[in-house]
Structure formats: C-alpha cells, structure tokens
N, C-alpha and C. Protein backbone atom coordinates (compact mmCIF):
# COMPACT_ATOMS: atom_id res chain seq x y z
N UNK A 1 -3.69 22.62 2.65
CA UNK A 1 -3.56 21.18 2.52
C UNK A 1 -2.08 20.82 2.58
N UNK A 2 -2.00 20.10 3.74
CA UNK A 2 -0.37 19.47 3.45
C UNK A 2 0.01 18.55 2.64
N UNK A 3 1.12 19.09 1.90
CA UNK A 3 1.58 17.98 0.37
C UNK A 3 2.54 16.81 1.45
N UNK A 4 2.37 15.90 1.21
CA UNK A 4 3.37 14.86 1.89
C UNK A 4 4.47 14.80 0.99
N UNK A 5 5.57 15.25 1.31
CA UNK A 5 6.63 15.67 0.26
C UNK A 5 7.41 13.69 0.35
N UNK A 6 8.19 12.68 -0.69
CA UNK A 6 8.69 11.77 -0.83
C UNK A 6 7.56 10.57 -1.04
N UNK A 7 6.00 11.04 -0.80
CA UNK A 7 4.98 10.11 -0.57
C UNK A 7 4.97 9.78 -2.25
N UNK A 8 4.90 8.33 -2.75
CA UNK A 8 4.52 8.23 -4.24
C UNK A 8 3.09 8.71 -4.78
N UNK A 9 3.74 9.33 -5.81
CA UNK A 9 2.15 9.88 -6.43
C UNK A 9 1.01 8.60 -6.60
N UNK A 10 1.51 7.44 -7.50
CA UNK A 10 0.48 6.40 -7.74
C UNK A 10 1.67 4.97 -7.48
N UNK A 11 0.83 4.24 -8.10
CA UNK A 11 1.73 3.24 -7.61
C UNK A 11 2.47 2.84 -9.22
N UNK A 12 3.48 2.58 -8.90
CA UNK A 12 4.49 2.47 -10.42
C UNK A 12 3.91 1.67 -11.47
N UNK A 13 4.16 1.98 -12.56
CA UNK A 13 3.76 1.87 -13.83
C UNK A 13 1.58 1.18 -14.13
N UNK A 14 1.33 2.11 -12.93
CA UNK A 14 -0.26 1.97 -13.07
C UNK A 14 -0.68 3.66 -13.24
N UNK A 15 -1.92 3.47 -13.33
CA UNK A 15 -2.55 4.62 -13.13
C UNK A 15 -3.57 4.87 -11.82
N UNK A 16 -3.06 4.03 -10.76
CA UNK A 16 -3.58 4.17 -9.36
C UNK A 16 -2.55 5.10 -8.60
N UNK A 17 -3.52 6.27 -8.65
CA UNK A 17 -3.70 7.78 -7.59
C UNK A 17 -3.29 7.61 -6.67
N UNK A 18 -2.57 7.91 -5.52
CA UNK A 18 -1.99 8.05 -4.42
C UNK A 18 -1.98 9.33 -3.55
N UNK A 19 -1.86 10.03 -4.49
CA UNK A 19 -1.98 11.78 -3.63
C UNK A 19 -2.86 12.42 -4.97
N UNK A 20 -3.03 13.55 -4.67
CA UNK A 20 -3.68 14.64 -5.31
C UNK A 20 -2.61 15.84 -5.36
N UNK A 21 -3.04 16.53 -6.80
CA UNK A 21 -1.97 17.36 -6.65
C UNK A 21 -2.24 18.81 -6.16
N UNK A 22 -3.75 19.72 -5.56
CA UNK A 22 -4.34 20.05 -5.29
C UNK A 22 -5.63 19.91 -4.91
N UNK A 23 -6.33 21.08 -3.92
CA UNK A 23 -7.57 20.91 -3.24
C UNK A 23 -8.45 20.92 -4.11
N UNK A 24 -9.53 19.83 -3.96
CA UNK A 24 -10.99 20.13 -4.95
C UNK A 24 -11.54 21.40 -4.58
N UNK A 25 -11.18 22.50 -5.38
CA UNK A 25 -12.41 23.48 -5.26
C UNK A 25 -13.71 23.39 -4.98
N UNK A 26 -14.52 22.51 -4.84
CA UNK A 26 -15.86 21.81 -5.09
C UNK A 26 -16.24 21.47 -3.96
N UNK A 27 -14.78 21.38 -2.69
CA UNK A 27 -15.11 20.58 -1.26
C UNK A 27 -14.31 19.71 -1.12
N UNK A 28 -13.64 19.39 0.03
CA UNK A 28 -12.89 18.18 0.42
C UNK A 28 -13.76 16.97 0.10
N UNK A 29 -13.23 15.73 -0.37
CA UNK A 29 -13.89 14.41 -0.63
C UNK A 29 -13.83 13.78 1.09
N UNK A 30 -15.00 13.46 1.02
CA UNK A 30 -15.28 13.18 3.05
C UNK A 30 -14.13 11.62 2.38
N UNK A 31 -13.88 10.95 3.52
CA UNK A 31 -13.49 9.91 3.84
C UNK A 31 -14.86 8.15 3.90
N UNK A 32 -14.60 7.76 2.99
CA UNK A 32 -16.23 7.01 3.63
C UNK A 32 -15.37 5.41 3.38
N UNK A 33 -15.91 4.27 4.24
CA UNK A 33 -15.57 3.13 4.30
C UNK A 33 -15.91 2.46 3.34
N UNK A 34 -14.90 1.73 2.27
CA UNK A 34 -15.56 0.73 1.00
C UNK A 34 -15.17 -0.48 1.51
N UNK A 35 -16.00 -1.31 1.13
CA UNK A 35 -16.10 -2.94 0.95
C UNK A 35 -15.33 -3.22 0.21
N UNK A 36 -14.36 -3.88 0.40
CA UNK A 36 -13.45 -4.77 -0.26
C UNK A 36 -13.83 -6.27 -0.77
N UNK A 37 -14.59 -6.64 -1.27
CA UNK A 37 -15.12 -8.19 -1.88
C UNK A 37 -14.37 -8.92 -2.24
N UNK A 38 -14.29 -10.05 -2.07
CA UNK A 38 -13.39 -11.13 -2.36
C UNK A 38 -12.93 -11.26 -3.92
N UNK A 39 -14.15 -10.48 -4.57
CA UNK A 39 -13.94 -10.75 -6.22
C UNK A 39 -13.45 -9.76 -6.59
N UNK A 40 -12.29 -8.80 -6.05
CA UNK A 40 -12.28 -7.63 -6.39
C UNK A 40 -10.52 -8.16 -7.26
N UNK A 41 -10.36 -7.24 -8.50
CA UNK A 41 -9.30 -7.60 -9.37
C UNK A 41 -7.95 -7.58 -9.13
N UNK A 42 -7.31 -8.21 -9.57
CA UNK A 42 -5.57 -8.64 -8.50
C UNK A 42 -4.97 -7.13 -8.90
N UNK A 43 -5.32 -6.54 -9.82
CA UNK A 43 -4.98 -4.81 -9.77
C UNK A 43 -4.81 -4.22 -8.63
N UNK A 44 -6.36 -4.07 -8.01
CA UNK A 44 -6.92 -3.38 -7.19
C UNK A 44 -6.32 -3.66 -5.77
N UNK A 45 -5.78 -5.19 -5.72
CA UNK A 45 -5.48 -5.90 -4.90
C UNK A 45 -4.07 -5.20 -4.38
N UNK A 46 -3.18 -5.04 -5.57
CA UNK A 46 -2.02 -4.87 -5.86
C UNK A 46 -1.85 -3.05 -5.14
N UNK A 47 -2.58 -2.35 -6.03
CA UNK A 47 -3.06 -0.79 -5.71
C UNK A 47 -3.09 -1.45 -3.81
N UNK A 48 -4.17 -1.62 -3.00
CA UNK A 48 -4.28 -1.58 -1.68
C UNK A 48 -2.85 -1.93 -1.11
N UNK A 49 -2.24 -2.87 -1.27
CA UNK A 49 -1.33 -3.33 -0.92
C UNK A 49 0.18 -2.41 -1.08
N UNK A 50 0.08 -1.77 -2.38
CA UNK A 50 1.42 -0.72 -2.61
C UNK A 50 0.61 0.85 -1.69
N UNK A 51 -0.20 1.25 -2.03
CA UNK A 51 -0.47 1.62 -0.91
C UNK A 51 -0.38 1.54 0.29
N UNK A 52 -0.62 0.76 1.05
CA UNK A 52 -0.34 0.33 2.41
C UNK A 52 1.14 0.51 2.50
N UNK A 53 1.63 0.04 1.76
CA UNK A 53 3.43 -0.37 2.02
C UNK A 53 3.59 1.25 2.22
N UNK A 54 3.29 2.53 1.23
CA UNK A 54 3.70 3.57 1.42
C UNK A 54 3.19 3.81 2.44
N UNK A 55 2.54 4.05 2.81
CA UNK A 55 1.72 4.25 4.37
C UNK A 55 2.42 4.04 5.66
N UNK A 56 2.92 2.80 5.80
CA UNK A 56 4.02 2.60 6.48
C UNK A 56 5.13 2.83 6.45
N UNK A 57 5.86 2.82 5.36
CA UNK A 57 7.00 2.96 5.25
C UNK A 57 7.23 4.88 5.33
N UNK A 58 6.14 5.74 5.20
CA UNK A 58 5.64 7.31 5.39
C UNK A 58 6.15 7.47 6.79
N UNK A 59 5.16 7.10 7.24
CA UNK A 59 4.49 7.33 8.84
C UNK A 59 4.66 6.31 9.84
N UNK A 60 4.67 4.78 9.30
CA UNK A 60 5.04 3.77 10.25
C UNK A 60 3.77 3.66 11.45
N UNK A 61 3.99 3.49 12.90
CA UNK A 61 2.68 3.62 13.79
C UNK A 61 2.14 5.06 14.06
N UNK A 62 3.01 6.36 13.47
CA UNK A 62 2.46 7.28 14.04
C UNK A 62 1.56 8.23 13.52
N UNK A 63 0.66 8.81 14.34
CA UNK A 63 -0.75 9.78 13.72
C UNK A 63 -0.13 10.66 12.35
N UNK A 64 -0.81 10.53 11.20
CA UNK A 64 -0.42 11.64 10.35
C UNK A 64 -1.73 12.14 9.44
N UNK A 65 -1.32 13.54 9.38
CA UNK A 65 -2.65 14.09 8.50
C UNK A 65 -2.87 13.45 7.21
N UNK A 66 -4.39 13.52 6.50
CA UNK A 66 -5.08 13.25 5.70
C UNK A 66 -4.09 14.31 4.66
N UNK A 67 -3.85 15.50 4.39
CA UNK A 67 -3.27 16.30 3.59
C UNK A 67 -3.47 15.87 2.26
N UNK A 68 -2.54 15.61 1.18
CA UNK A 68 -2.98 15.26 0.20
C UNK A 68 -3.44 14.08 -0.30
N UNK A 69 -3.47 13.17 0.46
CA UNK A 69 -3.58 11.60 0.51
C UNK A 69 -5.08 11.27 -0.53
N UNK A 70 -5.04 10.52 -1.35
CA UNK A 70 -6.26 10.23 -2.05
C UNK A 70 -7.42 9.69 -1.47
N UNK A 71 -8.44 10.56 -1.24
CA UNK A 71 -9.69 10.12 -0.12
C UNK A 71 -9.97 8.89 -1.24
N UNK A 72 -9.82 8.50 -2.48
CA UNK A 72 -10.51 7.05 -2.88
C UNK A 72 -10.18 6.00 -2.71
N UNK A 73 -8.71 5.96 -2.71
CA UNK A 73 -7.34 5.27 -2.06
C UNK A 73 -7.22 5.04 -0.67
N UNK A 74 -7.78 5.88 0.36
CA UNK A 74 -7.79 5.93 1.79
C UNK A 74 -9.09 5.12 1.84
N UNK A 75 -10.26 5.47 1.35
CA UNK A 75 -11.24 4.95 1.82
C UNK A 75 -11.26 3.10 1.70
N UNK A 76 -10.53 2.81 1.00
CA UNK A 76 -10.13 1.41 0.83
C UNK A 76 -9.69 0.69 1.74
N UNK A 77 -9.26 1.66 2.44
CA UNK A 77 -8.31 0.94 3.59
C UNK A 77 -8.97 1.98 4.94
N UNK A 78 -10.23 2.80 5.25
CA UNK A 78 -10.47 3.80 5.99
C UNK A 78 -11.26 2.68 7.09
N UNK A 79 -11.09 2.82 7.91
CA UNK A 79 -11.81 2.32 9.34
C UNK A 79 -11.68 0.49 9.06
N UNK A 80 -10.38 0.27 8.69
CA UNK A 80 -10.38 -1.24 8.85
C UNK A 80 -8.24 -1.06 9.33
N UNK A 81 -7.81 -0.69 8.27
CA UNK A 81 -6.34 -0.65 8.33
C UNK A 81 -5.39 0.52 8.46
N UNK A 82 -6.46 1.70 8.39
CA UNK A 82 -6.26 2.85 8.80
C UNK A 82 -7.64 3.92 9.51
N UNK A 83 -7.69 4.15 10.68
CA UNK A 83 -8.42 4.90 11.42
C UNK A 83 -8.09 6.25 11.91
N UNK A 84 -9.20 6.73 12.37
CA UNK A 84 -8.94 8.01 12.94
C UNK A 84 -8.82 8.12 13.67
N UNK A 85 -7.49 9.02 14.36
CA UNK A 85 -6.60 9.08 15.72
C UNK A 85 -7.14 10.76 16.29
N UNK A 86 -8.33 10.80 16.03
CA UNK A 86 -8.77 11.79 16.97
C UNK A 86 -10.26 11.47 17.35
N UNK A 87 -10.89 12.47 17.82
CA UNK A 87 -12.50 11.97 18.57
C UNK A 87 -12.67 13.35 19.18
N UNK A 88 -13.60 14.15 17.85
CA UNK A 88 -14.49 13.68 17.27
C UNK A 88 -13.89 13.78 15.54
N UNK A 89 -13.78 13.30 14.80
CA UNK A 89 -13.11 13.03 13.41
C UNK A 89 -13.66 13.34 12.27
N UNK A 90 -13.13 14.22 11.70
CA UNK A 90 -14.20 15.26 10.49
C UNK A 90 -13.75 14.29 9.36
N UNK A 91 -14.32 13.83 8.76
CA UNK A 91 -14.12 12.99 7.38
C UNK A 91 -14.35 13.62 6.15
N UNK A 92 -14.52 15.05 6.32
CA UNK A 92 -13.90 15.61 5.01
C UNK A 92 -13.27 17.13 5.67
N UNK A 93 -11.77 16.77 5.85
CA UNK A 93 -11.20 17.99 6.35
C UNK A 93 -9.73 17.20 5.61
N UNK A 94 -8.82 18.18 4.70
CA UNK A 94 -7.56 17.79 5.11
C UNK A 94 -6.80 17.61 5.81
N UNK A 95 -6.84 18.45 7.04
CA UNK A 95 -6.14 18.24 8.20
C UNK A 95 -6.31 17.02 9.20
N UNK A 96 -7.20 16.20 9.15
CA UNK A 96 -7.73 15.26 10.13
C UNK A 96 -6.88 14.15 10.46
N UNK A 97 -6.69 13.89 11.04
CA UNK A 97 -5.43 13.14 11.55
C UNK A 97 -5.80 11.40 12.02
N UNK A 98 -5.13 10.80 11.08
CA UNK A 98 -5.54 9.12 10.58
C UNK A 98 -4.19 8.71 11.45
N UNK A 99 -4.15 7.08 11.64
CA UNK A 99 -3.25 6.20 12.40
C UNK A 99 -3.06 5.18 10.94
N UNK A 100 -2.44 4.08 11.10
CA UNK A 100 -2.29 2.83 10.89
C UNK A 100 -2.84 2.02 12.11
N UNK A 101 -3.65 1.20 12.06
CA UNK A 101 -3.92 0.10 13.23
C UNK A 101 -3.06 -1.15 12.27
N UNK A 102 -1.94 -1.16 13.11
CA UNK A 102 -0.79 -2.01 13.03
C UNK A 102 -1.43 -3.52 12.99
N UNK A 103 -2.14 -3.83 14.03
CA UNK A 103 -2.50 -5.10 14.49
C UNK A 103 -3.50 -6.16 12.75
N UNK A 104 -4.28 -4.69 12.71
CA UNK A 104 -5.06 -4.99 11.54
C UNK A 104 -4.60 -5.46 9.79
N UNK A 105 -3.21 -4.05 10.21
CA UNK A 105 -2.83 -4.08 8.50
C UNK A 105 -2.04 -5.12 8.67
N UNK A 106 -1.20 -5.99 9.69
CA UNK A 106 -0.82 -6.97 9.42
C UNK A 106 -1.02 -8.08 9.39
N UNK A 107 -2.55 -8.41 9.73
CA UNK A 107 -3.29 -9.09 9.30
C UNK A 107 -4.09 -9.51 7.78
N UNK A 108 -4.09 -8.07 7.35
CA UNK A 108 -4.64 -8.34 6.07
C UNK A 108 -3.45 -7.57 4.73
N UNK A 109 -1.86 -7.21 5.03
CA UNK A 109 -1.18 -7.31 4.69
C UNK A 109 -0.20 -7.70 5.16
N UNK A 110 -0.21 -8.80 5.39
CA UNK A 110 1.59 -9.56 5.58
C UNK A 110 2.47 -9.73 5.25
N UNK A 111 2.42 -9.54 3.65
CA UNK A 111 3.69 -9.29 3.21
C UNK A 111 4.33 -8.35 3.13
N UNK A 112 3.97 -6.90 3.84
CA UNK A 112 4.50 -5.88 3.81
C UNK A 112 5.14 -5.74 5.43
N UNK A 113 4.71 -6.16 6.01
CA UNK A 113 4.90 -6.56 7.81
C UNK A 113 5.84 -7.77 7.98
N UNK A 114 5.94 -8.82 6.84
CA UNK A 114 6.88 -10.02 7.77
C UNK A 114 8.61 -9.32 7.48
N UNK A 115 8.44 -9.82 9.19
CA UNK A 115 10.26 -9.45 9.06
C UNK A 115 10.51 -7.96 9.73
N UNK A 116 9.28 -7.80 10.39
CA UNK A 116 9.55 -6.34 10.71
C UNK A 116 9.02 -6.21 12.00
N UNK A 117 9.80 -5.37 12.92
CA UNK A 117 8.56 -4.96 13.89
C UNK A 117 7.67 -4.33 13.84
N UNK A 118 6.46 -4.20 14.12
CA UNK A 118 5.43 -3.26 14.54
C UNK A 118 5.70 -2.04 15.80
C-alpha cells in the first residue's frame, strides 16, 4: 500500500480520517458511491470540502493511486468529484488509480478552485 507521504492525516482539529495508517487485514474496503443529501451536517460538509482541497492541492489534475487514502472519505466524493482513471477499475485494490474530474469538483467546490486554473 502506498503511504502518500505530506497528505494530511484528518482534517485539523476534527476527528475526520483522511488516510489510514495501515492495510485492513480483513480486506481492502472496496470504494462504493455515497449520497450526499442536502441535510447532511456543516461538519461533514466541511470534512468533504478539506478533503477535496487536499486532493488537489496532492495531485492537482493528475491520475494518483488509492494507497492509503480513506475508502470512507473517498467514497464521498467517489464517481462524482473523483473517478477512476483506468477501465476496467477494481474498487477494492490499493493500487487503483483515481483522477479528480476538475470540471465537477469545481462545480460543487468553488471555493477551493476560484482564482485558480484547472
């Protein structure tokens, strides 16, 4: 499993996960798409959003592995603001190799995008 070495563990002074600090013995956690609901808590809100910012500010537009990245944390943002940049795409492999869809996350994060290029 690749450790993303400078990536933030959680997001500052919360207890929202960002990486893992080892492999689940038990099995990789697959990747699965969550619903984001309108009623969901300005926390959670906050978590997607500092997330994202690391995401970009990581990797920016280019392909990077799943490695230690938090599959509960990813799945938040999995097949809407971040997708899979291969075909056919194992959703529980560490190695599997995710994008940013630029077009998307700056749509549904703008304040991490204004002022910047894509």
């Amino acid at each position: 499993m690749l450790k993303h070495r400078g990536f933030p563990g959680r997001l500052p002074g919360t207890d929202y996960q960002f990486t893992i600090r080892r492999p689940n013995p038990k099995g990789v956690t697959p990747l699965t798409r969550r619903e984001r609901y309108a009623d969901r808590k300005p926390a959670d809100r906050r978590a997607d959003a500092g997330f994202m910012a690391a995401l970009w500010e990581h990797f920016g537009d280019a392909p990077f592995e799943r490695g230690n990245l938090d599959a509960g944390r990813l799945s938040w943002l999995f097949e809407r603001e971040v997708i899979a940049a291969e075909d056919p795409f194992d959703h529980a492999s560490y190695e599997s190799l995710l994008v940013i869809d630029v077009a998307t996350a700056q749509n549904s994060f703008p304040d991490i995008f204004s002022g910047r290029s894509a």
